[in-house]
Protein backbone atom coordinates (compact mmCIF):
# COMPACT_ATOMS: atom_id res chain seq x y z
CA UNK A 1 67.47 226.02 128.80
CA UNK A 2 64.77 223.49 127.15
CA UNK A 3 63.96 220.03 128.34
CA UNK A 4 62.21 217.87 125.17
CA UNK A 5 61.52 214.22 126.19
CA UNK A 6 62.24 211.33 123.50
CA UNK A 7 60.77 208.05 125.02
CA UNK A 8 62.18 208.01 128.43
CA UNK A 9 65.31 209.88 127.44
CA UNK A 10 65.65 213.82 128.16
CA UNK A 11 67.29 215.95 125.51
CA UNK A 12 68.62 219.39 127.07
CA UNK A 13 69.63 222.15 125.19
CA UNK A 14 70.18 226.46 124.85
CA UNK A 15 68.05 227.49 122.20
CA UNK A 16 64.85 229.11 121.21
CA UNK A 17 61.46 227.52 121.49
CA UNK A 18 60.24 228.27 117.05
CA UNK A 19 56.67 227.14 117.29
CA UNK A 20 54.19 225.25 118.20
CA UNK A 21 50.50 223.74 117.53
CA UNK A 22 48.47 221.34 118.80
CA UNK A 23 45.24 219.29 118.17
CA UNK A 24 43.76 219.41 122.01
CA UNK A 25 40.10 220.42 121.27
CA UNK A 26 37.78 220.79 124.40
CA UNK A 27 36.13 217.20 123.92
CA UNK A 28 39.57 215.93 122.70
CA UNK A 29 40.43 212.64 124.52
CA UNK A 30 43.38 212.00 122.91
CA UNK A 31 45.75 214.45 120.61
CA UNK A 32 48.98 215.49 119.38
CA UNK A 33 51.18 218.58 120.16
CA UNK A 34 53.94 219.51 118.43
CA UNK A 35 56.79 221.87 118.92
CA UNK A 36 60.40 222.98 116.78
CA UNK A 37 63.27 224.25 118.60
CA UNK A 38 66.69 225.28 116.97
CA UNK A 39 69.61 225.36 119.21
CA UNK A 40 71.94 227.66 120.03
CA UNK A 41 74.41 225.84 117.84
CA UNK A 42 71.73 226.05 114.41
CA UNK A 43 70.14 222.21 114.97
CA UNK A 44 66.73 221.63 114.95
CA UNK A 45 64.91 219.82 117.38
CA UNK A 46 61.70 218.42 116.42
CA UNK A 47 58.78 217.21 119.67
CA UNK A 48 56.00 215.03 119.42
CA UNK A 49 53.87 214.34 122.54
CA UNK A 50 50.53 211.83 122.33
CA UNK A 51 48.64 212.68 125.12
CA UNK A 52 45.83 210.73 126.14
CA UNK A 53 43.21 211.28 129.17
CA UNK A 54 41.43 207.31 128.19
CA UNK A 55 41.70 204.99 130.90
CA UNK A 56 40.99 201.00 130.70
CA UNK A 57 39.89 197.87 132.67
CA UNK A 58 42.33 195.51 133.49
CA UNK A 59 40.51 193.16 131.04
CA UNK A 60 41.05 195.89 128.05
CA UNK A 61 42.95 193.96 124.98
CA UNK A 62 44.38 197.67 124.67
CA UNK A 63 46.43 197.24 127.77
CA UNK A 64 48.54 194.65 126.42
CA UNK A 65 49.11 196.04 123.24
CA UNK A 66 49.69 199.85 125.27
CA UNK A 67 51.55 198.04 127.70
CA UNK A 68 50.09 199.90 130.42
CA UNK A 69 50.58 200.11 134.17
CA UNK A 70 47.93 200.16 136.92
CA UNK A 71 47.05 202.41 139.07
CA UNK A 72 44.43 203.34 142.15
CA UNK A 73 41.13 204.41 141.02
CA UNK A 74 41.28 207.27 143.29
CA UNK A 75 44.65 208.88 140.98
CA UNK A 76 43.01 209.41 138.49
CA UNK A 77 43.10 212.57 136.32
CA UNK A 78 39.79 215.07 137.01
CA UNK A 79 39.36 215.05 132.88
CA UNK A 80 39.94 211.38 133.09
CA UNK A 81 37.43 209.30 130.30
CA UNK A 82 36.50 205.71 130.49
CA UNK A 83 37.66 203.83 127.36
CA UNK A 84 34.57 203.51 124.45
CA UNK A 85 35.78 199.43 124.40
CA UNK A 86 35.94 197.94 127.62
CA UNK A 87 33.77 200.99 129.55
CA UNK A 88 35.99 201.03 132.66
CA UNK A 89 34.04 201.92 136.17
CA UNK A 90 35.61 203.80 138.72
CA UNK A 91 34.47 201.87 141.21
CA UNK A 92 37.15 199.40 140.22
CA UNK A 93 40.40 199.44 142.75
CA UNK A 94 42.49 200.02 140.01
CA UNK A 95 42.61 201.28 136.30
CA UNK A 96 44.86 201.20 133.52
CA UNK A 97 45.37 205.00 131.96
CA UNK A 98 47.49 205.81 128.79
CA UNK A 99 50.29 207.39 128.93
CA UNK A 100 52.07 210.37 127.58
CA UNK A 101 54.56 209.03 124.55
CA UNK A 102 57.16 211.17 124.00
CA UNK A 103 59.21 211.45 120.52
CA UNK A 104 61.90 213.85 119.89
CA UNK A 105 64.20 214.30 116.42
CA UNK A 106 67.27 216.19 116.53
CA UNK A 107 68.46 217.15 112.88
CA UNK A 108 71.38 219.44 111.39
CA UNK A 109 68.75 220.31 108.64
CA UNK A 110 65.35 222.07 108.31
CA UNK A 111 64.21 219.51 105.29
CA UNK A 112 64.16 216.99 108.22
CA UNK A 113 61.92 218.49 110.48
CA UNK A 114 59.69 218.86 107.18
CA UNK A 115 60.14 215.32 106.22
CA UNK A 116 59.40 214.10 109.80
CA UNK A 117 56.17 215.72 109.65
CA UNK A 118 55.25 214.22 106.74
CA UNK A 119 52.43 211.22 106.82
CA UNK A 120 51.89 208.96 103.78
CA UNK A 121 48.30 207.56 103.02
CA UNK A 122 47.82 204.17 101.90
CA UNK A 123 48.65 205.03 98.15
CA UNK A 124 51.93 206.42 99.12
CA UNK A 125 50.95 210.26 98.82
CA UNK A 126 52.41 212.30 101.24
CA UNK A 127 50.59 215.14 102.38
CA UNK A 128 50.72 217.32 106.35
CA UNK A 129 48.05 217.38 108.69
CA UNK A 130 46.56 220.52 110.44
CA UNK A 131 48.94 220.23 113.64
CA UNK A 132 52.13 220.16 111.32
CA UNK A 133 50.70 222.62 109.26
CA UNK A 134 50.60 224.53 111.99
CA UNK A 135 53.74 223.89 113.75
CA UNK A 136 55.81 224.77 110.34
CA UNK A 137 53.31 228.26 109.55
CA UNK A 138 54.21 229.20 113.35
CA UNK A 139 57.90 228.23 113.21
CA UNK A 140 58.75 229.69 109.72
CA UNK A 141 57.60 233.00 111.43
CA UNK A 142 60.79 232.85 113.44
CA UNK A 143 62.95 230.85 111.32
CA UNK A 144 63.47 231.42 107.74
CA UNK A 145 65.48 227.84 106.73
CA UNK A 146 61.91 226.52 107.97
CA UNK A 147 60.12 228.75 106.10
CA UNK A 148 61.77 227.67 102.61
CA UNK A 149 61.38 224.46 102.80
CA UNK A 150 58.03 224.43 104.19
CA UNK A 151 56.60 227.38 101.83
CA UNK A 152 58.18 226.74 98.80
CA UNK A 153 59.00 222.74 96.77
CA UNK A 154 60.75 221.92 93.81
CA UNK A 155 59.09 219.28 92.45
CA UNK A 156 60.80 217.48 89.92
């Protein structure tokens, strides 16, 4: 059995884990990871997690617009980095990290989990980026509804 968070919702399911990718480097701060499941039943579940090890000052305008919680100095994470704006100390009682932010899709379709990966710049052309690149190369592997729509596109 699989456990995917989707905001604060859990989605459980029997199925088979497709693929997976993720742009964690070793000096990564922040990054996406990505993983496709299909269910026992033939739907597709889709994760996104943005992780984050950047912590703030409680005077941070990125706390607001995060909406982020305090907590004691001393919890902080080990890989824990001060945020490049405000330049939190850790000498501080408290600290502001960001959180985990979960996103899950659950489609009948493999075209979905394609489109969902999808970005669009600011022209409007849609293109994939290395993690969902990826993700879909590793799934398609295992799955081959994912690997026709993500290897081959009629384009009209």
């Amino acid at each position: 059995m699989y456990a995917v968070r989707d905001g604060d919702r859990t989605l459980e399911f029997d199925g088979a884990l497709l693929g997976a990718s993720s742009s964690r480097r070793r000096e990564s701060i922040r990054w996406i990871e990505f993983k496709i499941y299909k269910t026992e039943n033939g739907s597709y579940i889709l994760s996104r997690i943005g992780a984050s090890v950047v912590y703030h000052s409680g005077a941070c305008p990125l706390v607001d617009k995060y909406r982020l919680t305090e907590i004691n100095t001393e919890k902080l994470l080990v890989d824990a980095e001060p945020c490049e704006i405000c330049n939190p100390t850790t000498e501080a009682p408290v600290v502001f990290p960001e959180k985990y932010r979960y996103w899950a899709q659950v489609s009948e379709e493999s075209q979905a989990v394609l489109d969902a990966l999808y970005k669009y710049d600011e022209g409007g052309a849609r293109y994939l980026t290395a993690v969902a690149k990826r993700v879909l190369q590793d799934s398609a592997t295992r799955d081959t509804e994912i690997d026709l729509v993500y290897r081959f596109e009629r384009i009209p």
